[in-house]
Structure formats: structure tokens, C-alpha cells
C-alpha atoms as a PDB file:
ATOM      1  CA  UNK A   1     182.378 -35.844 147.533  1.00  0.00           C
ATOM      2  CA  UNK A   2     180.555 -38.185 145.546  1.00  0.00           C
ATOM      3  CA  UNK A   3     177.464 -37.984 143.927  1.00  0.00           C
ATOM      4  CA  UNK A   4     175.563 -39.376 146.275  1.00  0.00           C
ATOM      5  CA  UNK A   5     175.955 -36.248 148.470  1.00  0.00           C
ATOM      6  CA  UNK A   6     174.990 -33.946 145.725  1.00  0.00           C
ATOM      7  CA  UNK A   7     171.731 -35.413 145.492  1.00  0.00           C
ATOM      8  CA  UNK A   8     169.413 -32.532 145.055  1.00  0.00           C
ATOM      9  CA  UNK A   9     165.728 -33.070 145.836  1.00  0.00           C
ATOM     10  CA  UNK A  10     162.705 -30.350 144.738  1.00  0.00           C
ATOM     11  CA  UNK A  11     160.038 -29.217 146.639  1.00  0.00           C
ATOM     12  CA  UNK A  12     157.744 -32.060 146.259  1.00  0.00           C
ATOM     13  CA  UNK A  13     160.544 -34.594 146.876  1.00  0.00           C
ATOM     14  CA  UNK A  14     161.473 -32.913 150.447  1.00  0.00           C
ATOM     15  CA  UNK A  15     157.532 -32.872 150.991  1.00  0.00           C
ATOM     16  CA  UNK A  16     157.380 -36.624 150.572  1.00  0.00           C
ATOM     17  CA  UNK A  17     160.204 -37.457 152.305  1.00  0.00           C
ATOM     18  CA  UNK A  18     159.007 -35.083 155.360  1.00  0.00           C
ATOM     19  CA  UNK A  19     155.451 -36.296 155.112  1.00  0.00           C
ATOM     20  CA  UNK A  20     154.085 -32.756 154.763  1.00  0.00           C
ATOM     21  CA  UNK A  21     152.733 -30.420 151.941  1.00  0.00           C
ATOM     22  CA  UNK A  22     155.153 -28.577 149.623  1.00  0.00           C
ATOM     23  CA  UNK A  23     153.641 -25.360 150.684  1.00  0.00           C
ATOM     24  CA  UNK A  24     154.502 -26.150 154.162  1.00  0.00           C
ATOM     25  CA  UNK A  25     158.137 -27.076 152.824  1.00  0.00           C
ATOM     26  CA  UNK A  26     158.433 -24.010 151.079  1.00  0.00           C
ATOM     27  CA  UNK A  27     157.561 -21.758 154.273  1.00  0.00           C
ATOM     28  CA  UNK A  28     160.469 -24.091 156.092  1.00  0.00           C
ATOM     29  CA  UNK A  29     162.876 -23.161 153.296  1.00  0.00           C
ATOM     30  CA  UNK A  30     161.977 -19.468 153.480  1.00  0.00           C
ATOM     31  CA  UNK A  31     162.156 -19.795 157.323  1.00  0.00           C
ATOM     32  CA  UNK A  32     158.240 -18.887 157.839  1.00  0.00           C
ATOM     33  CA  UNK A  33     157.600 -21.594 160.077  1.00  0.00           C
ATOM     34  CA  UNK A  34     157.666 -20.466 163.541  1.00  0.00           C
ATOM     35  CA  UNK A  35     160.461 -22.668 166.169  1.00  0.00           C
ATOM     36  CA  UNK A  36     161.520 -23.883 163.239  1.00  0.00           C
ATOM     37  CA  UNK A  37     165.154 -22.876 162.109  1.00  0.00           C
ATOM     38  CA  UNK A  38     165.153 -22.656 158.022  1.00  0.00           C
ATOM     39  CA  UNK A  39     165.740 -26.069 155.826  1.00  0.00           C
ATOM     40  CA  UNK A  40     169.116 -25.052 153.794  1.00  0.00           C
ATOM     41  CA  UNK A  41     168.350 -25.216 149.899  1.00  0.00           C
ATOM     42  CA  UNK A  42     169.859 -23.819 146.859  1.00  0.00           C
ATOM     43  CA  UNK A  43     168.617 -21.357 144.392  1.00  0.00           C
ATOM     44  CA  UNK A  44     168.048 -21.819 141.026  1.00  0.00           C
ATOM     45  CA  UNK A  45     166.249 -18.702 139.547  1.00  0.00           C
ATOM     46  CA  UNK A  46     162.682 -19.570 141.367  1.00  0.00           C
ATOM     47  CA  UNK A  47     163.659 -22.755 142.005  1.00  0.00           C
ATOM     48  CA  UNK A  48     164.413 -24.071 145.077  1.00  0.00           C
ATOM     49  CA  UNK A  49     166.397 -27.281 145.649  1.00  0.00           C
ATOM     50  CA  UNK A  50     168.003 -29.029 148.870  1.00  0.00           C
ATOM     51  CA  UNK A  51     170.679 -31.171 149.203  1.00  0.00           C
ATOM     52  CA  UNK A  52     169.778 -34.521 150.755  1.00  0.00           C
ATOM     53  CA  UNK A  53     172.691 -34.462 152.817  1.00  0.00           C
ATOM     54  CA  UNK A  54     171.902 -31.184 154.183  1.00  0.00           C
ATOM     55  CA  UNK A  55     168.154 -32.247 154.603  1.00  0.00           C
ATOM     56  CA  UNK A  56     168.953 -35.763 157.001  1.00  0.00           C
ATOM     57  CA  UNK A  57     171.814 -32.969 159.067  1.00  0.00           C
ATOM     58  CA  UNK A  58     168.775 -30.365 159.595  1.00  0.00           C
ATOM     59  CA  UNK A  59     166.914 -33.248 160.444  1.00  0.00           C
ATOM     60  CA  UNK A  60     168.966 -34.937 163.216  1.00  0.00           C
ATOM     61  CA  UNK A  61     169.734 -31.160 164.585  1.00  0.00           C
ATOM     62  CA  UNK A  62     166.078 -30.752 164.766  1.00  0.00           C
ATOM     63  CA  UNK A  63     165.953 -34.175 166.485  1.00  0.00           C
ATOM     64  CA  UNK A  64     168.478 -33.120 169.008  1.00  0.00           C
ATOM     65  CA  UNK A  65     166.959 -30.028 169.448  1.00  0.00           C
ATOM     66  CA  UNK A  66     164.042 -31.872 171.073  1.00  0.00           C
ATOM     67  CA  UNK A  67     165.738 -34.759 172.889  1.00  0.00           C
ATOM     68  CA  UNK A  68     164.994 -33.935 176.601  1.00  0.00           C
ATOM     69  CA  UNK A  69     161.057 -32.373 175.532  1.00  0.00           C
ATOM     70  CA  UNK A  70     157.889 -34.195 176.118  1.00  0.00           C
ATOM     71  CA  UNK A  71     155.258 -34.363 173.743  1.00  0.00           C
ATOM     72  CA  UNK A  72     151.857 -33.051 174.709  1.00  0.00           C
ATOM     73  CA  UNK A  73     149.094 -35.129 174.950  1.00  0.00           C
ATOM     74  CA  UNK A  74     146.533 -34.562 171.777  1.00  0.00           C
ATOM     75  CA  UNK A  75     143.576 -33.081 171.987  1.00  0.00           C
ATOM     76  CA  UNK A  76     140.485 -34.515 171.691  1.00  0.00           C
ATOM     77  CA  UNK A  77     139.420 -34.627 167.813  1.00  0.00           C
ATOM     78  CA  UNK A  78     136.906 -31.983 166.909  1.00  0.00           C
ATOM     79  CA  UNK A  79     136.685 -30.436 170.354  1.00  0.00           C
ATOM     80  CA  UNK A  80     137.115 -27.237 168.765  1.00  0.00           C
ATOM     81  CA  UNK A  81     134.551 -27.488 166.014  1.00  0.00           C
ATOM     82  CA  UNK A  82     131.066 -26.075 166.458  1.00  0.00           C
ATOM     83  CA  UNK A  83     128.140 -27.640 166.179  1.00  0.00           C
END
């Protein structure tokens, strides 16, 4: 193993890299987010920390996961807001 594969990222790094808020990356860890299956981290006291290695695998299983699905069409922007 080299070091390169113990990389460990925090919170805010995973959030980057996923393009999402680090609350939403700490539901994912916690496995709160609904048809989501949980991003594997390490423990640290309160501190949560994930692997990159393990981050890119959940990613590409995620990615498989959703091979053969089609993406719905958006909704129209504000559609749902009231006047």
C-alpha cells in the first residue's frame, strides 16, 4: 500500500470533491441520505475521515448502480414557488 492510498480527506475535502455541502456529506457518511448506500469513513473521536480510495470505489459502485436508469427531465424552475 502506498501512501497514496491512505490519503485521508475531511469533511469539507469530500464536499469539494463531490460538489455538495459538508452537511450533506456528513448525512452520506452516517447513511441518512435516502437510496443512497453510506460513504465508508473512519473515526477519529468526532472526527470523521474517508479514504480517497474508498471514496472514487463508492463512487464508481454508485455509478454502476445507475448505468441502465434514465434521468428525469427537470422541472421547470420555480414552478413550485408561490406567488
Amino acid at each position: 500500500m502506498s501512501t497514496q492510498d491512505f490519503d485521508l480527506l475531511t469533511m469539507a475535502e469530500v464536499a469539494a470533491l463531490l460538489h455538495c455541502s459538508k452537511a450533506h456529506v456528513c448525512k452520506a457518511v452516517a447513511g441518512r441520505v435516502p437510496n443512497c448506500p453510506p460513504i465508508p469513513a473512519v473515526s477519529l473521536g468526532r472526527r470523521k475521515l474517508v479514504r480517497r480510495q474508498s471514496l472514487l470505489a463508492w463512487i464508481e459502485a454508485n455509478e454502476v448502480g445507475l448505468a441502465g436508469a434514465t434521468i428525469a427531465a427537470s422541472p421547470v424552475r420555480g414552478a413550485g414557488k408561490r406567488a
